[in-house]
C-alpha atoms as a PDB file:
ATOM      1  CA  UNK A   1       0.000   0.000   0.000  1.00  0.00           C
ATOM      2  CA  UNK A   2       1.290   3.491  -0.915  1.00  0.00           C
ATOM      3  CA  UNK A   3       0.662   5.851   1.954  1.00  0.00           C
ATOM      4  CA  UNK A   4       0.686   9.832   0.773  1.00  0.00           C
ATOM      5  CA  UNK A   5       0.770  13.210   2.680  1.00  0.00           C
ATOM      6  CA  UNK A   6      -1.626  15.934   1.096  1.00  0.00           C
ATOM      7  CA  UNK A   7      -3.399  19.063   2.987  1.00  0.00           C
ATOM      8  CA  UNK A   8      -6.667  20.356   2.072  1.00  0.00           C
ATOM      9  CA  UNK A   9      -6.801  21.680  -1.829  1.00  0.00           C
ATOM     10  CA  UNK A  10      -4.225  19.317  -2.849  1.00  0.00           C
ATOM     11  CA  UNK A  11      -4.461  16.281  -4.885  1.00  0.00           C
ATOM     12  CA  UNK A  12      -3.448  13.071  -6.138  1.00  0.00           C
ATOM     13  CA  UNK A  13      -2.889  11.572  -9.715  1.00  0.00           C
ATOM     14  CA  UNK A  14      -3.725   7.955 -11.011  1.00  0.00           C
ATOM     15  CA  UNK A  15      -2.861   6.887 -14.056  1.00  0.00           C
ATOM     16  CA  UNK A  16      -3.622   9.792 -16.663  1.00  0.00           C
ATOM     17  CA  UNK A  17      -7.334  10.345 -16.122  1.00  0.00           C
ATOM     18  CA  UNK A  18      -8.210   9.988 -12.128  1.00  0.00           C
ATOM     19  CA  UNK A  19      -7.448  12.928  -9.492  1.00  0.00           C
ATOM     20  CA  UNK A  20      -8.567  12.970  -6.036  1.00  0.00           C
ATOM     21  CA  UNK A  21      -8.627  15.916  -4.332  1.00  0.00           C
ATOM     22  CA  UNK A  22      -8.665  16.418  -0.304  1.00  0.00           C
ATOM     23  CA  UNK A  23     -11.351  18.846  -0.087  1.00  0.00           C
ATOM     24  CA  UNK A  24     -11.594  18.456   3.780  1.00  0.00           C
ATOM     25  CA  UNK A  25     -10.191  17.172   6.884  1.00  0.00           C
ATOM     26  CA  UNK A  26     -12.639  17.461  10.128  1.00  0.00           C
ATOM     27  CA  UNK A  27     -11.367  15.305  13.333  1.00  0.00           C
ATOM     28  CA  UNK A  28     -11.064  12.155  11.999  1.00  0.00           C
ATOM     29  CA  UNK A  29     -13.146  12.364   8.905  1.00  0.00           C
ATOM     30  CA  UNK A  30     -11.611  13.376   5.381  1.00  0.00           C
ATOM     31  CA  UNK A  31     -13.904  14.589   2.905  1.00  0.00           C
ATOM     32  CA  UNK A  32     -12.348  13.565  -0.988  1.00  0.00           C
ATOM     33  CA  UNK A  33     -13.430  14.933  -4.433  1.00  0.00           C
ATOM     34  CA  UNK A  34     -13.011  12.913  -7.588  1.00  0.00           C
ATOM     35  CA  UNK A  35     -12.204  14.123 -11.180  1.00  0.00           C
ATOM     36  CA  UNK A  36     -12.537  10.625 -13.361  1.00  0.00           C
ATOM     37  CA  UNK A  37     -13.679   9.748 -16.994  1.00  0.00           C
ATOM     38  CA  UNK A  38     -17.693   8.785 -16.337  1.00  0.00           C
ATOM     39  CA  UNK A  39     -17.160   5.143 -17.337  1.00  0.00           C
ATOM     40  CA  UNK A  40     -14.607   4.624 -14.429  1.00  0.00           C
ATOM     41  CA  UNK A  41     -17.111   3.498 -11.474  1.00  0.00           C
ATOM     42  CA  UNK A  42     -16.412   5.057  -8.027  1.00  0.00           C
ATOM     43  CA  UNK A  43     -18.127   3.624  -4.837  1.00  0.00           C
ATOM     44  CA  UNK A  44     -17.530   3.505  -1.464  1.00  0.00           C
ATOM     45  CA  UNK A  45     -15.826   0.118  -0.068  1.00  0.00           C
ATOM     46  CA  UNK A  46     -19.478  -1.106   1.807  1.00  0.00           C
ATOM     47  CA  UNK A  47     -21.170  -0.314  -1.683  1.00  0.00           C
ATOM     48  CA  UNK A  48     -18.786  -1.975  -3.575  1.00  0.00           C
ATOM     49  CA  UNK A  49     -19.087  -4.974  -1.523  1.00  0.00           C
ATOM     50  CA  UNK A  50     -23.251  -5.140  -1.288  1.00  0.00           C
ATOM     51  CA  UNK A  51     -22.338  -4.475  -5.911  1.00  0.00           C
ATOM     52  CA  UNK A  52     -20.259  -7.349  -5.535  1.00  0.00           C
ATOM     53  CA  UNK A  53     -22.536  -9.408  -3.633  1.00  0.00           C
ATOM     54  CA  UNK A  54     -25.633  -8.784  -5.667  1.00  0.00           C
ATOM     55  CA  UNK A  55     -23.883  -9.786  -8.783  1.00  0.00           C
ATOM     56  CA  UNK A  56     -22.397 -13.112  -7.186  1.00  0.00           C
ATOM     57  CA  UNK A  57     -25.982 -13.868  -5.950  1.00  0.00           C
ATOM     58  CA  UNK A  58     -27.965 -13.011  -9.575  1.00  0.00           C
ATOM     59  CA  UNK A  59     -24.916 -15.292 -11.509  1.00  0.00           C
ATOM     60  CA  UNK A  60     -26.150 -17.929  -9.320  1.00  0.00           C
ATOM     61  CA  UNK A  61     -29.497 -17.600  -9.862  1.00  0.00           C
ATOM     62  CA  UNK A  62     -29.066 -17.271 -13.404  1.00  0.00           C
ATOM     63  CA  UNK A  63     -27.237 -20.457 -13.745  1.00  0.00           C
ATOM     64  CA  UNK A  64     -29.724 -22.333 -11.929  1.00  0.00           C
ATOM     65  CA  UNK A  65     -32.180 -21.126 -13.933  1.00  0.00           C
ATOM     66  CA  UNK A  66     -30.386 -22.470 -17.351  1.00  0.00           C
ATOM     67  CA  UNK A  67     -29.660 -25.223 -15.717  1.00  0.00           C
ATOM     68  CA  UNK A  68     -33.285 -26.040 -15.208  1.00  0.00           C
ATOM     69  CA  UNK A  69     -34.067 -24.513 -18.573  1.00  0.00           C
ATOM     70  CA  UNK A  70     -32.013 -26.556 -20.093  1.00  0.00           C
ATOM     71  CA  UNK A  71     -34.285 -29.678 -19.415  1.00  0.00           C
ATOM     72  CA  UNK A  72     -36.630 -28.548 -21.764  1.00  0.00           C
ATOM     73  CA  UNK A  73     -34.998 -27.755 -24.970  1.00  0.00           C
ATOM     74  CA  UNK A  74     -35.623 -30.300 -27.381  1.00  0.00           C
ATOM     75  CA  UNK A  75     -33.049 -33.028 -28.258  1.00  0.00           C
ATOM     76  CA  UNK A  76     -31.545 -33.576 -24.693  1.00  0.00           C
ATOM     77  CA  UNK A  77     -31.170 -36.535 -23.832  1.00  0.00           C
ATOM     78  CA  UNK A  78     -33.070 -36.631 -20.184  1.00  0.00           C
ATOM     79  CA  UNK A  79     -31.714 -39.912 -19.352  1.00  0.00           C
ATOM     80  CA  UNK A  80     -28.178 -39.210 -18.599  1.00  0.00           C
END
């Protein structure tokens, strides 16, 4: 993990496109502002996660669901 130093009003660079600026610093709470290209997805780590976990849980579903489907289409052989 890279660990920086920046004061309010300064920033950070990734790659070409993606700054972050620290646009506050209250107690122990820092407030960040993000400059990115609109098809570069930005969530906080608990959304990211529930994302995650929503997508895991629909593949599943979906492959259960061709799975069963896939008793149906003609030709199979339901014996095997």
């Amino acid at each position: 993990m890279l660990t920086l130093t920046r004061s309010v009003g300064e920033s950070i660079r990734i790659g070409e496109d993606i700054e972050v600026y620290v646009v506050e610093v209250r107690g122990g709470t820092v407030r960040l502002g993000f400059k990115a290209p609109r098809e570069v997805t930005i969530h906080r780590e608990e959304v990211y996660k529930q994302i995650a976990e929503a997508n895991a849980l629909a593949a599943e579903v979906a492959a259960d669901a061709v799975a069963a489907l896939s008793a149906f289409t003609p030709g199979t052989d339901r014996s095997a």
